[in-house]
N, C-alpha and C. Protein backbone atom coordinates (compact mmCIF):
# COMPACT_ATOMS: atom_id res chain seq x y z
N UNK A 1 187.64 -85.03 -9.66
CA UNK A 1 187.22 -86.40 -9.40
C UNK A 1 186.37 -86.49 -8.14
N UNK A 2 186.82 -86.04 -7.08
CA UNK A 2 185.81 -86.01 -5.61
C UNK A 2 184.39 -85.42 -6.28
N UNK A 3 184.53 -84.17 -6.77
CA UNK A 3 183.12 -83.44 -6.94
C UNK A 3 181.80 -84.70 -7.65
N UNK A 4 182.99 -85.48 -8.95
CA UNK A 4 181.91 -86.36 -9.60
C UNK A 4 181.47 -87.39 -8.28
N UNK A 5 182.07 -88.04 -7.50
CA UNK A 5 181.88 -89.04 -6.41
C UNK A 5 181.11 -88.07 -5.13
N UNK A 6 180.77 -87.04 -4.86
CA UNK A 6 180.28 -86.72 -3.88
C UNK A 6 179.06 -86.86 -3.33
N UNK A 7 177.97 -87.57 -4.29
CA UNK A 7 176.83 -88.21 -4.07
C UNK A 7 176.86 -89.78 -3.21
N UNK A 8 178.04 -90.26 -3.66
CA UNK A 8 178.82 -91.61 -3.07
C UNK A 8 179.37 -91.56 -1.73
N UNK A 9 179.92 -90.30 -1.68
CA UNK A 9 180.79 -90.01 -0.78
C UNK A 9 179.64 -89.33 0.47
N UNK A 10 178.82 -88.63 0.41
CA UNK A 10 177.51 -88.45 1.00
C UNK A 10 177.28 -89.71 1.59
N UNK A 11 176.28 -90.50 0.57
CA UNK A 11 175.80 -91.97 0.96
C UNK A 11 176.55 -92.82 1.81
N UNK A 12 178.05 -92.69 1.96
CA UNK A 12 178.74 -93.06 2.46
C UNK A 12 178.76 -92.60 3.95
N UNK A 13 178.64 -91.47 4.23
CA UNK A 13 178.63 -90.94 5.11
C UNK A 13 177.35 -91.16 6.27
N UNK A 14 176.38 -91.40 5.37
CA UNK A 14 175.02 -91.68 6.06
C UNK A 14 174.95 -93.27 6.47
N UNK A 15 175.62 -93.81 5.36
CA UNK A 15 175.47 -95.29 6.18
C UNK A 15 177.00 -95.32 7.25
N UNK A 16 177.48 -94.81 7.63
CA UNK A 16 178.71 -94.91 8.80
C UNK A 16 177.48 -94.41 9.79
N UNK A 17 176.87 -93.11 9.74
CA UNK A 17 176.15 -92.79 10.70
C UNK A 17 175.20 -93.70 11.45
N UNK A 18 174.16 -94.51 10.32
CA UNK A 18 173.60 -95.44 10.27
C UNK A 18 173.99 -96.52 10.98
N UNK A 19 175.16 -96.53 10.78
CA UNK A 19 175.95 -98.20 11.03
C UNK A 19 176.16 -98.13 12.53
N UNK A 20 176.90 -96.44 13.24
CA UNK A 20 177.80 -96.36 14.35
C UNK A 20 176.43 -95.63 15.20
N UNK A 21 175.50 -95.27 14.98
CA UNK A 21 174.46 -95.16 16.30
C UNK A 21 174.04 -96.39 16.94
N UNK A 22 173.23 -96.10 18.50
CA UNK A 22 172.68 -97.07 19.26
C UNK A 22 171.70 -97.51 18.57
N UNK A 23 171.49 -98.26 18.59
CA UNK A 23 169.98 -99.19 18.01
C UNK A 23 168.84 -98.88 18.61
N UNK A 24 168.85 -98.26 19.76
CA UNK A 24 167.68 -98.02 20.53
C UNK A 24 167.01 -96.75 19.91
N UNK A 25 168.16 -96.02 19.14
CA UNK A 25 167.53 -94.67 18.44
C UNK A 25 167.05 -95.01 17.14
N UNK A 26 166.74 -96.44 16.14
CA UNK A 26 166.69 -96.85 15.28
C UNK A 26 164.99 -97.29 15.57
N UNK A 27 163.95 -97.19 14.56
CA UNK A 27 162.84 -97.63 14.17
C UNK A 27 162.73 -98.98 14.26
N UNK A 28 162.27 -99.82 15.09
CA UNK A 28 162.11 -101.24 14.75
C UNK A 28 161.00 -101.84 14.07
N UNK A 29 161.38 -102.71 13.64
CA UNK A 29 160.20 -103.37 12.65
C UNK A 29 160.18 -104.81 12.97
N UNK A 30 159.07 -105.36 13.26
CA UNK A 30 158.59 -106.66 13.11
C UNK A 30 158.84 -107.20 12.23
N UNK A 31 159.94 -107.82 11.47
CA UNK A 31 160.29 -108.84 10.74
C UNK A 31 161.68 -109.74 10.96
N UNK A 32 161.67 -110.90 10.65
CA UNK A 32 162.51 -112.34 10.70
C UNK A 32 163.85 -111.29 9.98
N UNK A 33 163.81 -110.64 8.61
CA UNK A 33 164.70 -110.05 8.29
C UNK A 33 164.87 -108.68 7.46
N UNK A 34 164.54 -108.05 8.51
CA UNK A 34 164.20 -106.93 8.32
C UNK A 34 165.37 -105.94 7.89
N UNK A 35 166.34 -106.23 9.12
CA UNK A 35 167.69 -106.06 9.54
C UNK A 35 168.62 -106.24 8.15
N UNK A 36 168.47 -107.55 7.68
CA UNK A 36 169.52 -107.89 6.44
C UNK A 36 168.69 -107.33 5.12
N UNK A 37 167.69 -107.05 4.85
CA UNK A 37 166.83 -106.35 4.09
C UNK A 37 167.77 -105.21 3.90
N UNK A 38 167.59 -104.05 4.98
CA UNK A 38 167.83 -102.97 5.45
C UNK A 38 169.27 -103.13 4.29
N UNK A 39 170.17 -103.79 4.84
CA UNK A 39 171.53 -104.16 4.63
C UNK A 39 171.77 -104.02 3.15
N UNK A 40 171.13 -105.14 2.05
CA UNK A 40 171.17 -105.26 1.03
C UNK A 40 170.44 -103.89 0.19
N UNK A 41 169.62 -103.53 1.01
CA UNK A 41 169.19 -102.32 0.33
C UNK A 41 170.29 -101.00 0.66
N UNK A 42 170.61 -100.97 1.61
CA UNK A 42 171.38 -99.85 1.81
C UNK A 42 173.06 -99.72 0.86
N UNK A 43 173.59 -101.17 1.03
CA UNK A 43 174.71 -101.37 0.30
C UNK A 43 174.19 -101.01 -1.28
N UNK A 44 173.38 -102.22 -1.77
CA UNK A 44 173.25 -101.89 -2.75
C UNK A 44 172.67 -100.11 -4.07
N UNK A 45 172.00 -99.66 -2.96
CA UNK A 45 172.00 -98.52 -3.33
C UNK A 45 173.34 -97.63 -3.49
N UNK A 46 174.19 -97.83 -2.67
CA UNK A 46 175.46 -97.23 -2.65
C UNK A 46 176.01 -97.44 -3.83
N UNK A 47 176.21 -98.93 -4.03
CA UNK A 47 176.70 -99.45 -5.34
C UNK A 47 176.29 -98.98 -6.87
N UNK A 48 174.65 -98.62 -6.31
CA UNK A 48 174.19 -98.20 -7.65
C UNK A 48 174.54 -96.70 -7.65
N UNK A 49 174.70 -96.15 -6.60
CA UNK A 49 175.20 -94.79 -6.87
C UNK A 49 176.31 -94.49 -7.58
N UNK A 50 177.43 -95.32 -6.70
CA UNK A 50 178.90 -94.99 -7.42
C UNK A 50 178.64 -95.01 -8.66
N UNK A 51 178.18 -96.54 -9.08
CA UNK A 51 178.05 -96.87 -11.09
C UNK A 51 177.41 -95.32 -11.35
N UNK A 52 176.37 -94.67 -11.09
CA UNK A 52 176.05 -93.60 -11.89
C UNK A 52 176.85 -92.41 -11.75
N UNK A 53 177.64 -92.22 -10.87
CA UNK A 53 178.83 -91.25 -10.72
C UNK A 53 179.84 -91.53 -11.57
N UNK A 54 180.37 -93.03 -11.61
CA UNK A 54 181.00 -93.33 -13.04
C UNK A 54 180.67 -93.23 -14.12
N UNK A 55 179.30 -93.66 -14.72
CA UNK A 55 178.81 -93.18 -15.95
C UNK A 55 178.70 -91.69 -16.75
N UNK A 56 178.78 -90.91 -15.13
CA UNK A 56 178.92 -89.45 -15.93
C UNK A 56 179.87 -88.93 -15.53
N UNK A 57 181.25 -89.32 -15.97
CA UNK A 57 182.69 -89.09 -15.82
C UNK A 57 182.80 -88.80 -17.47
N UNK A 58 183.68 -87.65 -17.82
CA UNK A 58 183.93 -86.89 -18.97
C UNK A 58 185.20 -87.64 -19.37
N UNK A 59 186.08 -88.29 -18.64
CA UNK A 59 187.03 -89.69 -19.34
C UNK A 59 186.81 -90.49 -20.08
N UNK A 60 187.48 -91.31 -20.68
CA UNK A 60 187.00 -92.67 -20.92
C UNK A 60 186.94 -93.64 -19.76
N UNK A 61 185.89 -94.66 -19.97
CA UNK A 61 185.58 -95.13 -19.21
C UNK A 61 186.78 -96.17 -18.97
N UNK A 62 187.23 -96.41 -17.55
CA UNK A 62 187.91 -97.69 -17.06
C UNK A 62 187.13 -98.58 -15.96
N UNK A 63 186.91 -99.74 -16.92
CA UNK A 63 186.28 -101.17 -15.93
C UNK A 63 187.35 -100.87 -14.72
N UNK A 64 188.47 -100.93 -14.13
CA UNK A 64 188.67 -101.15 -13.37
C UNK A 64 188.60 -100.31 -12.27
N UNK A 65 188.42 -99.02 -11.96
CA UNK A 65 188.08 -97.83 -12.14
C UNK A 65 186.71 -97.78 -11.50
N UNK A 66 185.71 -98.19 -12.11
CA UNK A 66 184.49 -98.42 -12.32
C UNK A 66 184.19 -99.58 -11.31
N UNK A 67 185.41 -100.61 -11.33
CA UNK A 67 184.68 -101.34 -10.02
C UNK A 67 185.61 -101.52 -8.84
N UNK A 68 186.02 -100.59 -9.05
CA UNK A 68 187.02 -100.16 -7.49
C UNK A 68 185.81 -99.23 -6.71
N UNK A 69 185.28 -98.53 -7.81
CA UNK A 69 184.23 -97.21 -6.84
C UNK A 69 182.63 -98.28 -6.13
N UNK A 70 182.25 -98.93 -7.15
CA UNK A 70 181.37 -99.26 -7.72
C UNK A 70 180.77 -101.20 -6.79
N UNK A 71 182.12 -101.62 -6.61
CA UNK A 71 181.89 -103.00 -6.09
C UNK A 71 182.95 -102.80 -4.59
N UNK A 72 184.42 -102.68 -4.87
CA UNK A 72 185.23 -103.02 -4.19
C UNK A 72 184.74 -101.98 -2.97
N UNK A 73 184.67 -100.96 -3.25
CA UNK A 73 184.52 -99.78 -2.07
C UNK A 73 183.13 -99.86 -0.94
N UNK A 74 181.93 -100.29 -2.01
CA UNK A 74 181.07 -100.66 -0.76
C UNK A 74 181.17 -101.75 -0.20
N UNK A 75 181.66 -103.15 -0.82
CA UNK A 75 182.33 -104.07 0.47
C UNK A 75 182.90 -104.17 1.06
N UNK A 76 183.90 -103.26 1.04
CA UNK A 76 185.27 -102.96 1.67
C UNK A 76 184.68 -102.01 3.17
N UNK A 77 184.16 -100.78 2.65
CA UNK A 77 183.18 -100.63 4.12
C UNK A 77 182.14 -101.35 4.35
N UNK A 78 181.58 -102.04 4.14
CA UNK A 78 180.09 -103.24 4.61
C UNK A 78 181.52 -103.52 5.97
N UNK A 79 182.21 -104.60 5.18
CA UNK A 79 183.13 -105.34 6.20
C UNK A 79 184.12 -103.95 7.51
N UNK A 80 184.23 -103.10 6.93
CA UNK A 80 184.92 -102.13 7.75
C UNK A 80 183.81 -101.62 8.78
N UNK A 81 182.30 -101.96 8.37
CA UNK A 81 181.58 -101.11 9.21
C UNK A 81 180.91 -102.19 10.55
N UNK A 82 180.94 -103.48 10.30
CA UNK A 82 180.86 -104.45 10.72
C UNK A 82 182.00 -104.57 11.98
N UNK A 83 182.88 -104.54 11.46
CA UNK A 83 184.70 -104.68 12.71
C UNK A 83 183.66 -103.33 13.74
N UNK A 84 183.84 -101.91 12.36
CA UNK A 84 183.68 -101.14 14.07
C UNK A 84 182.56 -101.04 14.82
N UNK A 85 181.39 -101.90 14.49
CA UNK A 85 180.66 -101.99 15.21
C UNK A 85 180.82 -103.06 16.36
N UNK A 86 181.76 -104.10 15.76
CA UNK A 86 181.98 -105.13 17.35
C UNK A 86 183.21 -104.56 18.13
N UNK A 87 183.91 -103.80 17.52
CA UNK A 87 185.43 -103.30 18.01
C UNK A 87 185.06 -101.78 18.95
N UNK A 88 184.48 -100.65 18.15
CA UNK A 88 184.73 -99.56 18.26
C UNK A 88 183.50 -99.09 19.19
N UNK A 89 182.24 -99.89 19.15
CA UNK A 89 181.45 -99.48 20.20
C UNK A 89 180.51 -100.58 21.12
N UNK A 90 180.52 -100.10 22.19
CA UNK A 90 179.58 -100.95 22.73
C UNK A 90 177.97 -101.75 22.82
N UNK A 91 177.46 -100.21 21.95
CA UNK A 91 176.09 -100.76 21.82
C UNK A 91 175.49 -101.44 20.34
N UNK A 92 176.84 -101.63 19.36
CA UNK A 92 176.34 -102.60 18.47
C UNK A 92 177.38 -103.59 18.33
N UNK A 93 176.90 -104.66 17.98
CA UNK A 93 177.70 -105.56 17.55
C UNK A 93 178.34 -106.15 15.93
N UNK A 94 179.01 -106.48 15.45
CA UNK A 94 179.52 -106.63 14.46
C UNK A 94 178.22 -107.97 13.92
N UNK A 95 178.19 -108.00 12.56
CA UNK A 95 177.77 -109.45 12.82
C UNK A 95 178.10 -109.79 10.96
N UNK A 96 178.42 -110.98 11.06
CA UNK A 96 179.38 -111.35 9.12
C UNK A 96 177.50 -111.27 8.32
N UNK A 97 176.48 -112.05 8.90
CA UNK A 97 175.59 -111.75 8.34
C UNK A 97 174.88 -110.32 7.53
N UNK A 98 174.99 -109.66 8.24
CA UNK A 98 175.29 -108.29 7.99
C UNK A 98 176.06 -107.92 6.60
N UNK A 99 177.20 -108.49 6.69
CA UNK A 99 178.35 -108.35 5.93
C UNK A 99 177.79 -109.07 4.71
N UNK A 100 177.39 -110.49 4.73
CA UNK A 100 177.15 -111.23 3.69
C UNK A 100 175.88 -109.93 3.01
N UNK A 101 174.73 -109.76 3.74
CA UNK A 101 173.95 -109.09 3.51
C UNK A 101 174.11 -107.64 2.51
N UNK A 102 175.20 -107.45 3.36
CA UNK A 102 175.93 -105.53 1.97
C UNK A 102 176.31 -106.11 1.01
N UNK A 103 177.19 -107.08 1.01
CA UNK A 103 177.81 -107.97 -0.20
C UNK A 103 176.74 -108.26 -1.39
N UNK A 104 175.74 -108.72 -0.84
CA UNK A 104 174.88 -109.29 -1.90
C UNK A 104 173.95 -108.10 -2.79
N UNK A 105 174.07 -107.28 -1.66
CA UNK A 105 173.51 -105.71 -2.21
C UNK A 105 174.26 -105.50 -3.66
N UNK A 106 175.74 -105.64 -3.35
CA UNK A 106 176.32 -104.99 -3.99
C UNK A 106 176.57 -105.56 -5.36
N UNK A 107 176.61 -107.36 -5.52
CA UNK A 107 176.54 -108.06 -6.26
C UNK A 107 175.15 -108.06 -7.59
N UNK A 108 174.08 -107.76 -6.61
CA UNK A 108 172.49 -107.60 -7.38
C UNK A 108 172.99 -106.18 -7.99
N UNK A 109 173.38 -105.15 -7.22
CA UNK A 109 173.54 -103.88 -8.27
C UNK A 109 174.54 -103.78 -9.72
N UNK A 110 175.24 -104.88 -9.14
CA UNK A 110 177.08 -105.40 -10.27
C UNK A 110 175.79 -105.97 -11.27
N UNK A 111 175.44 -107.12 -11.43
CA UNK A 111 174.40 -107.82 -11.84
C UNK A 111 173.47 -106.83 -13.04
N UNK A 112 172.64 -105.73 -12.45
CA UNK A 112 171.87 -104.87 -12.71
C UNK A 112 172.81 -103.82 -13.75
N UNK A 113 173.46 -103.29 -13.33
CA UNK A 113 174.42 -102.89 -14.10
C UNK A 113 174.93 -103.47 -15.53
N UNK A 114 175.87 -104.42 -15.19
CA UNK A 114 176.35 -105.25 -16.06
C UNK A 114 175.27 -105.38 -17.47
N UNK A 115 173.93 -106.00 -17.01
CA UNK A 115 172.73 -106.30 -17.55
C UNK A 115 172.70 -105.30 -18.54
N UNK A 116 172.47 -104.25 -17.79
CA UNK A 116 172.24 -102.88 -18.51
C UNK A 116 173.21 -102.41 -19.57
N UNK A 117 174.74 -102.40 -19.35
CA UNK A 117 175.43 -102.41 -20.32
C UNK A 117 175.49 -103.62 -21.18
N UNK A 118 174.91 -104.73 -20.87
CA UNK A 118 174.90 -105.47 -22.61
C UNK A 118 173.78 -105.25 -23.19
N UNK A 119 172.96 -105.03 -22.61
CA UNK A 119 171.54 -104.03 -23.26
C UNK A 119 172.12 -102.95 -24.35
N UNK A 120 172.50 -102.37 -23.63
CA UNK A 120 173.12 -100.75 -24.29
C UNK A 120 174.11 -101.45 -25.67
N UNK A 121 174.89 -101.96 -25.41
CA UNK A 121 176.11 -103.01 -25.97
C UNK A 121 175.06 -103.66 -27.35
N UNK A 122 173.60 -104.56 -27.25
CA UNK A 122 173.51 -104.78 -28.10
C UNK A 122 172.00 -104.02 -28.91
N UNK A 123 171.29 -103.29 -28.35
CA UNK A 123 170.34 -102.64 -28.71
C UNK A 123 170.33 -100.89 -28.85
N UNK A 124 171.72 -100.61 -28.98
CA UNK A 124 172.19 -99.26 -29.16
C UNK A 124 172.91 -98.61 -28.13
N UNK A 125 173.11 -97.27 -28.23
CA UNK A 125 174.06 -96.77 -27.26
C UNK A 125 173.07 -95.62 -26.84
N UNK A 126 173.75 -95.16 -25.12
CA UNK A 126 172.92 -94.64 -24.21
C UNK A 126 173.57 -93.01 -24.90
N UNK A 127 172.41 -91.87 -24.11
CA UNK A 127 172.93 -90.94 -24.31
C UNK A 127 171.59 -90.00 -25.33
């Protein structure tokens, strides 16, 4: 089970890194929201990762399963990475925007997904 998730578990790893450096070592960009951009793209990629680590699981498939890896796990760190940035270090701050921001990542990829399996569901099967 780890080996199928280790692309997730990677990605995971890069956005903690991401999350827990100084900002001053970070690329800045001239934009209003650049920052929550960043956010929704980064979560949501995660999200879309897990789903394809689930899809090529040799089980049968479990929805619940599927959105424990897939939804619950990248919001669960969005919000975990948020605390330790106002808690655990000094040079970033936590901020819920942020948070709303991974969330919605993760919702557009649920969304995208979903989509895709009633596609599959009514215009044939993948594979």
């Amino acid at each position: 089970m780890i080996k199928r998730h280790l692309p997730t578990l990677f990605l995971c790893a890069i956005i903690i890194v991401l999350s827990l450096i100084p900002t001053s070592e970070m690329p800045s960009v001239d934009s209003k929201f650049a920052d929550k951009w960043a956010h929704l793209i980064m979560y949501g990629t995660l999200s879309m990762v897990a789903w394809w680590c689930q899809l090529h699981k040799k089980d049968k498939p479990s929805l619940s399963e599927d959105l424990s890896w897939a939804v619950v796990m990248p919001v669960c760190l969005g919000g975990l990475m948020e605390l330790a940035q106002g808690q655990l270090t000094t040079w970033r701050s936590g901020d819920w925007m942020d948070f709303v921001a991974n969330s919605i990542g993760v919702v557009l990829a649920f969304l995208f997904v979903m989509t895709g399996y009633a596609l599959i569901k009514r215009y044939g099967k993948r594979g």
